[in-house]
C-alpha atoms as a PDB file:
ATOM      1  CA  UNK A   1       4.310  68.510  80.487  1.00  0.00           C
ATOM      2  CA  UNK A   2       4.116  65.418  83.356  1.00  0.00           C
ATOM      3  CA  UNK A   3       2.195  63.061  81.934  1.00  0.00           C
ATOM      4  CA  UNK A   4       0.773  61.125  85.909  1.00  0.00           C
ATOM      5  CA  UNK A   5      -0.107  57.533  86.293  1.00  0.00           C
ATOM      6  CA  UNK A   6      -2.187  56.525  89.509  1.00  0.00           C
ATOM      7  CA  UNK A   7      -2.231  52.850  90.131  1.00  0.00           C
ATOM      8  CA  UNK A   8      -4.074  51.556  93.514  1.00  0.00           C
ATOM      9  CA  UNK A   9      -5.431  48.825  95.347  1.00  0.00           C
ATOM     10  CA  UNK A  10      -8.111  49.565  97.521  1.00  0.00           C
ATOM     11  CA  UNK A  11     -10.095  46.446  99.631  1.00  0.00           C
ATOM     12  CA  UNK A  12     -12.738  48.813 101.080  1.00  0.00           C
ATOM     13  CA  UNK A  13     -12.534  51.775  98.892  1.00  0.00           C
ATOM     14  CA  UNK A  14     -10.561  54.394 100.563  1.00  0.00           C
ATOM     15  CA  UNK A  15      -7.490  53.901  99.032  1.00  0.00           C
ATOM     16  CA  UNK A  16      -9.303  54.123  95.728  1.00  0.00           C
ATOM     17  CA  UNK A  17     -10.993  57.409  96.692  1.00  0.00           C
ATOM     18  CA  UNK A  18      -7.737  58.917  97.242  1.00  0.00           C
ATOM     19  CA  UNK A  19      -6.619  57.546  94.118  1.00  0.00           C
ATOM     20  CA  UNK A  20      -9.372  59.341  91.931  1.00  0.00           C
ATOM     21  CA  UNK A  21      -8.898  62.386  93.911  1.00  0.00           C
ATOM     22  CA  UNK A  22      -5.129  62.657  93.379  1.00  0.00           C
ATOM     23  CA  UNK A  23      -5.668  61.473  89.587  1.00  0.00           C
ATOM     24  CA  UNK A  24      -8.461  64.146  88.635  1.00  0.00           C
ATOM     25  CA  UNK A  25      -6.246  66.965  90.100  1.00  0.00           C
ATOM     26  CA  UNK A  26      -2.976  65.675  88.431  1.00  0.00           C
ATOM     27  CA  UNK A  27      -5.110  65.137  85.231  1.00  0.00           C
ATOM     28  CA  UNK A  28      -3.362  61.145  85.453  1.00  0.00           C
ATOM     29  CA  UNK A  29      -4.624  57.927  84.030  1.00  0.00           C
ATOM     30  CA  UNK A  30      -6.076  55.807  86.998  1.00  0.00           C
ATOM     31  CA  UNK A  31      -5.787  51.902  86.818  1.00  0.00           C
ATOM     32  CA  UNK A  32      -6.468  49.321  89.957  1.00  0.00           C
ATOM     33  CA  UNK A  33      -3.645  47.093  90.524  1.00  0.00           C
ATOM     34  CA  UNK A  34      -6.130  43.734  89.239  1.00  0.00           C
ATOM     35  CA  UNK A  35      -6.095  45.904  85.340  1.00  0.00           C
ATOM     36  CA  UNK A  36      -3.052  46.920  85.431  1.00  0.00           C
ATOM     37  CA  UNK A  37      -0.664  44.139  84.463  1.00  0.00           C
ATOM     38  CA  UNK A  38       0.091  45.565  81.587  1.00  0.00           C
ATOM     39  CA  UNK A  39       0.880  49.187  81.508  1.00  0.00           C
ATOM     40  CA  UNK A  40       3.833  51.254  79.559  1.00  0.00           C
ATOM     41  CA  UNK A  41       5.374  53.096  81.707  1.00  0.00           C
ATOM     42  CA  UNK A  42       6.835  54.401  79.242  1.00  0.00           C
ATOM     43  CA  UNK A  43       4.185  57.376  78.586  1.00  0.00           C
ATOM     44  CA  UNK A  44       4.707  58.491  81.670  1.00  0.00           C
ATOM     45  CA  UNK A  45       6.510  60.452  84.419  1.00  0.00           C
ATOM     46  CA  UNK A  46       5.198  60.711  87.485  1.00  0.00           C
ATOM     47  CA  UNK A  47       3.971  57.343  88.860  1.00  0.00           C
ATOM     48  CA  UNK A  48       1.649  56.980  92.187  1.00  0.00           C
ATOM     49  CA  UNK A  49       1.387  53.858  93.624  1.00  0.00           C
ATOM     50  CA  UNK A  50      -1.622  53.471  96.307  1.00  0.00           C
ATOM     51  CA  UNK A  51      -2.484  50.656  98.627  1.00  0.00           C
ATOM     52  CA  UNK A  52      -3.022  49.917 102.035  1.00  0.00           C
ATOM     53  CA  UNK A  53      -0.686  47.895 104.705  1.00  0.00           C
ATOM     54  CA  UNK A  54      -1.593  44.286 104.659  1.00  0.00           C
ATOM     55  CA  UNK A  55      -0.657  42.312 107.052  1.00  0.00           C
ATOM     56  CA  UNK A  56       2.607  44.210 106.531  1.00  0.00           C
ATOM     57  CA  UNK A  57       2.604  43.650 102.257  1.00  0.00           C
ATOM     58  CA  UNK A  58       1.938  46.588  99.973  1.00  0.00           C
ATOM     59  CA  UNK A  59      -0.413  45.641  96.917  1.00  0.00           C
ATOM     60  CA  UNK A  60       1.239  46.489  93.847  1.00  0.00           C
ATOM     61  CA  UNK A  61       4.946  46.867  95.106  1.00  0.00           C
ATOM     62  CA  UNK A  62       5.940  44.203  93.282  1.00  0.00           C
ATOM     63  CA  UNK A  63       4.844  46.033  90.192  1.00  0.00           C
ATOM     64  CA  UNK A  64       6.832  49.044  90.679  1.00  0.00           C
ATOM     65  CA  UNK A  65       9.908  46.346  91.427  1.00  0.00           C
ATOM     66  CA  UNK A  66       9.339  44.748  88.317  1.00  0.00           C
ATOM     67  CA  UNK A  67       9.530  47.745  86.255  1.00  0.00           C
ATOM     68  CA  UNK A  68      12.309  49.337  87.988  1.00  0.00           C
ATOM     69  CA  UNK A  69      14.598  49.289  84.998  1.00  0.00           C
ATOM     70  CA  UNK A  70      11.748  51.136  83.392  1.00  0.00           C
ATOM     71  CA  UNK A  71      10.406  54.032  86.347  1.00  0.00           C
ATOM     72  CA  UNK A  72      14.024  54.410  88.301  1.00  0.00           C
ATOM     73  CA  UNK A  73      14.489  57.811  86.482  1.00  0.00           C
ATOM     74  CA  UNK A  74      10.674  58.899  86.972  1.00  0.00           C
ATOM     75  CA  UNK A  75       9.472  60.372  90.031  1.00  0.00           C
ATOM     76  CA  UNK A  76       7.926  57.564  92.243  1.00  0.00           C
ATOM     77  CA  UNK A  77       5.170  58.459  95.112  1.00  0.00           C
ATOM     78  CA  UNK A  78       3.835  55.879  97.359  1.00  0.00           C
ATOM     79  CA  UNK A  79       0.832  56.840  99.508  1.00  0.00           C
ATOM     80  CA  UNK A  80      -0.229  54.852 102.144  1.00  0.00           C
ATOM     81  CA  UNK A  81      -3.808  54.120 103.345  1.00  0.00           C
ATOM     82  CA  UNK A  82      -4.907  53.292 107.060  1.00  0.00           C
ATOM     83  CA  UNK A  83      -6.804  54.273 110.128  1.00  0.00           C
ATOM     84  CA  UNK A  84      -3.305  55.509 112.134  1.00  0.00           C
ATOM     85  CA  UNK A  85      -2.799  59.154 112.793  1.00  0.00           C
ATOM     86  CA  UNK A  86       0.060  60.108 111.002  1.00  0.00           C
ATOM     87  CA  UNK A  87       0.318  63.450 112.773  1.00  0.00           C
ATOM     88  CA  UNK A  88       1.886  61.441 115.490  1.00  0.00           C
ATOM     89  CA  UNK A  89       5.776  60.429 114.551  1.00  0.00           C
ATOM     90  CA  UNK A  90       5.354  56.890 116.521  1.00  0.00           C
ATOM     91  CA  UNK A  91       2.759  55.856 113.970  1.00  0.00           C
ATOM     92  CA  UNK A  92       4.607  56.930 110.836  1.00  0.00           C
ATOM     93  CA  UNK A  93       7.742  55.244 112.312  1.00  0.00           C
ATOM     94  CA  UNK A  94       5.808  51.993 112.986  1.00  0.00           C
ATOM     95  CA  UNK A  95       4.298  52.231 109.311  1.00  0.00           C
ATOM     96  CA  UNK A  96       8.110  53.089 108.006  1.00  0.00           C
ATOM     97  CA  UNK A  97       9.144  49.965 109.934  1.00  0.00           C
ATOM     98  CA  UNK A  98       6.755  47.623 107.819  1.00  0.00           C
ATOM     99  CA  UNK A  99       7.596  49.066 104.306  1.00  0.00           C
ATOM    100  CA  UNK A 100      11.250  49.212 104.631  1.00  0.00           C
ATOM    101  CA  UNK A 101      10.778  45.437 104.989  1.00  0.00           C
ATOM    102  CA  UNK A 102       8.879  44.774 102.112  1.00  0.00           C
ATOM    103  CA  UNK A 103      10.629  47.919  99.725  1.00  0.00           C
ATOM    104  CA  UNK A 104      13.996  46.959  97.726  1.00  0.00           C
ATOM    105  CA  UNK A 105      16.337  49.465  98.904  1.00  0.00           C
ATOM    106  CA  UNK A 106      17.198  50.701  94.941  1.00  0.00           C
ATOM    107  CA  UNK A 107      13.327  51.266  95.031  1.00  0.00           C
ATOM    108  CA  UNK A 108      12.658  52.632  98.493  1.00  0.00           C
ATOM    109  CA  UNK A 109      15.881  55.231  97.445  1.00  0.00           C
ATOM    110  CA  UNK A 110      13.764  56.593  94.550  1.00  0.00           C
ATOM    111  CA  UNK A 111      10.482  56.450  96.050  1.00  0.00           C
ATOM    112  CA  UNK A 112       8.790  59.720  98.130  1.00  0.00           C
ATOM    113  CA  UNK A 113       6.094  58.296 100.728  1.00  0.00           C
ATOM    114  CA  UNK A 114       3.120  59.907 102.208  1.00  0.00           C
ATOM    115  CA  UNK A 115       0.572  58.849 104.793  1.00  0.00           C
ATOM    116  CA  UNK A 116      -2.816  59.004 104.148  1.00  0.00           C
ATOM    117  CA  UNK A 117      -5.427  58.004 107.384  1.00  0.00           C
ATOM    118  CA  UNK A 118      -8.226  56.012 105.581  1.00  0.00           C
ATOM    119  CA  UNK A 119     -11.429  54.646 107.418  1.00  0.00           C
ATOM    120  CA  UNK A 120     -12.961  51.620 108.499  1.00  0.00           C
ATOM    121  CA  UNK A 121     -16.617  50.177 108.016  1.00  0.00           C
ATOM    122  CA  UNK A 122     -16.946  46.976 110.250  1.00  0.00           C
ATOM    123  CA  UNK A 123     -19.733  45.729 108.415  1.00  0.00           C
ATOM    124  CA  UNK A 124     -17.813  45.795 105.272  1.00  0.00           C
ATOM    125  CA  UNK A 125     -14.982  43.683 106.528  1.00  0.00           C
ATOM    126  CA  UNK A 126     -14.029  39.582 105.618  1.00  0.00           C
ATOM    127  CA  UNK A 127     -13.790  37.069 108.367  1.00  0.00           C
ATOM    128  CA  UNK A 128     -10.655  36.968 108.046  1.00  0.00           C
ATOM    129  CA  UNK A 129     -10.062  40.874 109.018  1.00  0.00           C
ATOM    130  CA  UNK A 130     -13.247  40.532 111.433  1.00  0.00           C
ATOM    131  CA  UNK A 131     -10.940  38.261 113.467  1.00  0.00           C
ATOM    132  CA  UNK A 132      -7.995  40.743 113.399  1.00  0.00           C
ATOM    133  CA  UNK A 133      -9.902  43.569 114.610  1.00  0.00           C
ATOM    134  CA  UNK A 134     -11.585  41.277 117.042  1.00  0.00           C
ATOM    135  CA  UNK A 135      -8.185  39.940 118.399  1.00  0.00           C
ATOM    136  CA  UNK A 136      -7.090  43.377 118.299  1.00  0.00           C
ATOM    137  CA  UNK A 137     -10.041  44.706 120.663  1.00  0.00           C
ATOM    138  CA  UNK A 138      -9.181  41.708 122.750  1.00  0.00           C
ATOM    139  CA  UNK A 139      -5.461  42.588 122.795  1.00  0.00           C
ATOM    140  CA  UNK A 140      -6.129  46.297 123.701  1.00  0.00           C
ATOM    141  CA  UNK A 141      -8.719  45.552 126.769  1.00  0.00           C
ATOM    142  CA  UNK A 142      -6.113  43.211 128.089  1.00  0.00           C
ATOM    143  CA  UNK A 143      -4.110  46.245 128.792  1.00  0.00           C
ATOM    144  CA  UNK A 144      -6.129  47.898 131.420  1.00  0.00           C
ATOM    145  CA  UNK A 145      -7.734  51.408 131.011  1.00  0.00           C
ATOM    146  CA  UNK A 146      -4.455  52.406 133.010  1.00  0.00           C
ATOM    147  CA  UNK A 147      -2.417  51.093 130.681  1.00  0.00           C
ATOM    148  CA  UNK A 148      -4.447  52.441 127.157  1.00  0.00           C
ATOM    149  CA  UNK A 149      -3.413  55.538 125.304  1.00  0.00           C
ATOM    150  CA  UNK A 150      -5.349  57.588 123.933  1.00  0.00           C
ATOM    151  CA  UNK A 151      -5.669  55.809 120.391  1.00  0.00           C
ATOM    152  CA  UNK A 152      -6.382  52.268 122.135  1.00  0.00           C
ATOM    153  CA  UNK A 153      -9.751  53.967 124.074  1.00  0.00           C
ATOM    154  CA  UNK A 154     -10.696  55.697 121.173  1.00  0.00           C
ATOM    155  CA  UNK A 155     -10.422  52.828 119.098  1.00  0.00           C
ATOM    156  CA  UNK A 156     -12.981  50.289 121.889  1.00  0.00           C
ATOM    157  CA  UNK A 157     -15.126  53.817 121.865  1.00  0.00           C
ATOM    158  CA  UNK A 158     -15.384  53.375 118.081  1.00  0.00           C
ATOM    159  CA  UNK A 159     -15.211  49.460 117.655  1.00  0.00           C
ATOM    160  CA  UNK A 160     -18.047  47.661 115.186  1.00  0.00           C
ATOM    161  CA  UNK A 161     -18.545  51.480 113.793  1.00  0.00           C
ATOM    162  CA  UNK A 162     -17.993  53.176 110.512  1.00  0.00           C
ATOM    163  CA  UNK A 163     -14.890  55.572 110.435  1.00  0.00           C
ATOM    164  CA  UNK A 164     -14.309  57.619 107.585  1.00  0.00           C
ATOM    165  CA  UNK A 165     -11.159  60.066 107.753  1.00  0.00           C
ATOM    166  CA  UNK A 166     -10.926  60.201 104.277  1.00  0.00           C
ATOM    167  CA  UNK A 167     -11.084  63.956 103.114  1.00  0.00           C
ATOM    168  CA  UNK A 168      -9.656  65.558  99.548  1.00  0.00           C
ATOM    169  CA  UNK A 169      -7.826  67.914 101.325  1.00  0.00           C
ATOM    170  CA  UNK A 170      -5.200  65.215 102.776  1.00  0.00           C
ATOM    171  CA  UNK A 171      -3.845  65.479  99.331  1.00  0.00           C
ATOM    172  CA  UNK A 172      -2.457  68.371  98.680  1.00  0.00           C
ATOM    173  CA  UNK A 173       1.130  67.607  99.993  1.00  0.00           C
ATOM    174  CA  UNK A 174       1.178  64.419  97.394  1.00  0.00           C
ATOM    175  CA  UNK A 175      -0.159  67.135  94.928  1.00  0.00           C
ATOM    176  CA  UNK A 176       2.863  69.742  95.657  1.00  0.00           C
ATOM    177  CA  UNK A 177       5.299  66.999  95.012  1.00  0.00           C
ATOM    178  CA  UNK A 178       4.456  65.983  91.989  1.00  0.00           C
ATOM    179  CA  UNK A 179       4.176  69.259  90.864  1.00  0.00           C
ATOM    180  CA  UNK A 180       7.558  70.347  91.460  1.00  0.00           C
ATOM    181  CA  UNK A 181      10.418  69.190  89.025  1.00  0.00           C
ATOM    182  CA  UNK A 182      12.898  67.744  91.622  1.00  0.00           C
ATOM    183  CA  UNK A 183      12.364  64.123  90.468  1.00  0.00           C
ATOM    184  CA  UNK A 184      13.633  61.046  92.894  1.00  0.00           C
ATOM    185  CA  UNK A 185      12.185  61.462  95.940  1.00  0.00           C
ATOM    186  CA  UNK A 186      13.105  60.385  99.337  1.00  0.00           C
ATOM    187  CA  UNK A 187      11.164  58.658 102.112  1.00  0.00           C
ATOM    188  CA  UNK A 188       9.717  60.805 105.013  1.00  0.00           C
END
């Protein structure tokens, strides 16, 4: 039987409710990325890394690279967090540009990835990310309505609000793969 590990950093909390969602139905140990320094990977063989994009960085990649040696022969998932819809290719192939900087290539070969859209609570965010999603809103009006697609109006429409695209069912794919024996994966 698969034993599952689910490690995750989450700064607002939707990475982390994805994390106990996909944990509970894989029956996995769940750590955050701050406690878990020190796990054996050993025990296990399915591991789930989840984080947001940072400012382009993945939380906890660096992990996963330091314990290659140790997880290269264990089925690795990454699931990213953020507001993007990932039923539109452009978006996944912008998000695919970012990792493929920060991946190792021997990782990112062994690695399956899945998108995940998250949700955003204004209120909730630092300065620091106040002032990104300010100079964003600044950045998209500068464009001209004539200019704006559809995800640049939507997002002014729902600027300084809470989002919350978060739902259990966004799982299952993540689910099916770990369930099935094949075990490197491949990146979407």
């Amino acid at each position: 039987m698969d034993k599952t590990l689910v490690i995750y950093f989450s700064k607002y909390g939707t990475t982390k409710r994805y994390a106990e969602w996909i944990a509970e139905e894989l029956k996995g140990n769940i750590f955050e990325i701050k406690n878990g320094k020190n796990i054996d990977f050993n025990e296990y063989n399915i591991i789930v890394l989840g984080s947001g994009l940072y400012a382009g960085n993945i939380k906890g990649i660096n992990l996963l690279e330091n314990s290659f040696n140790k997880i290269k022969d264990k089925k690795i998932v990454l699931f990213t967090c953020g507001l993007e819809d990932y039923n539109k290719i452009e978006n996944i192939n912008n998000v695919n540009k970012r990792l493929f900087k920060v991946i190792p290539k021997e990782l990112l070969d062994r690695i399956k990835i899945f998108y995940l859209q998250g949700g955003i609570n204004n209120k909730q965010l630092n300065l620091k990310h106040k002032i990104m999603m300010a100079m964003l809103k600044y950045m998209t009006m500068k464009k001209g309505i004539d200019k704006m697609n559809e995800e640049d109006k939507e997002f002014l429409e729902t600027y300084g609000q809470k989002i919350d695209f978060t739902d259990s069912k966004n799982i299952k794919e993540i689910i099916g793969y770990c369930k099935n024996n094949r075990r490197r994966g491949n990146y979407a």
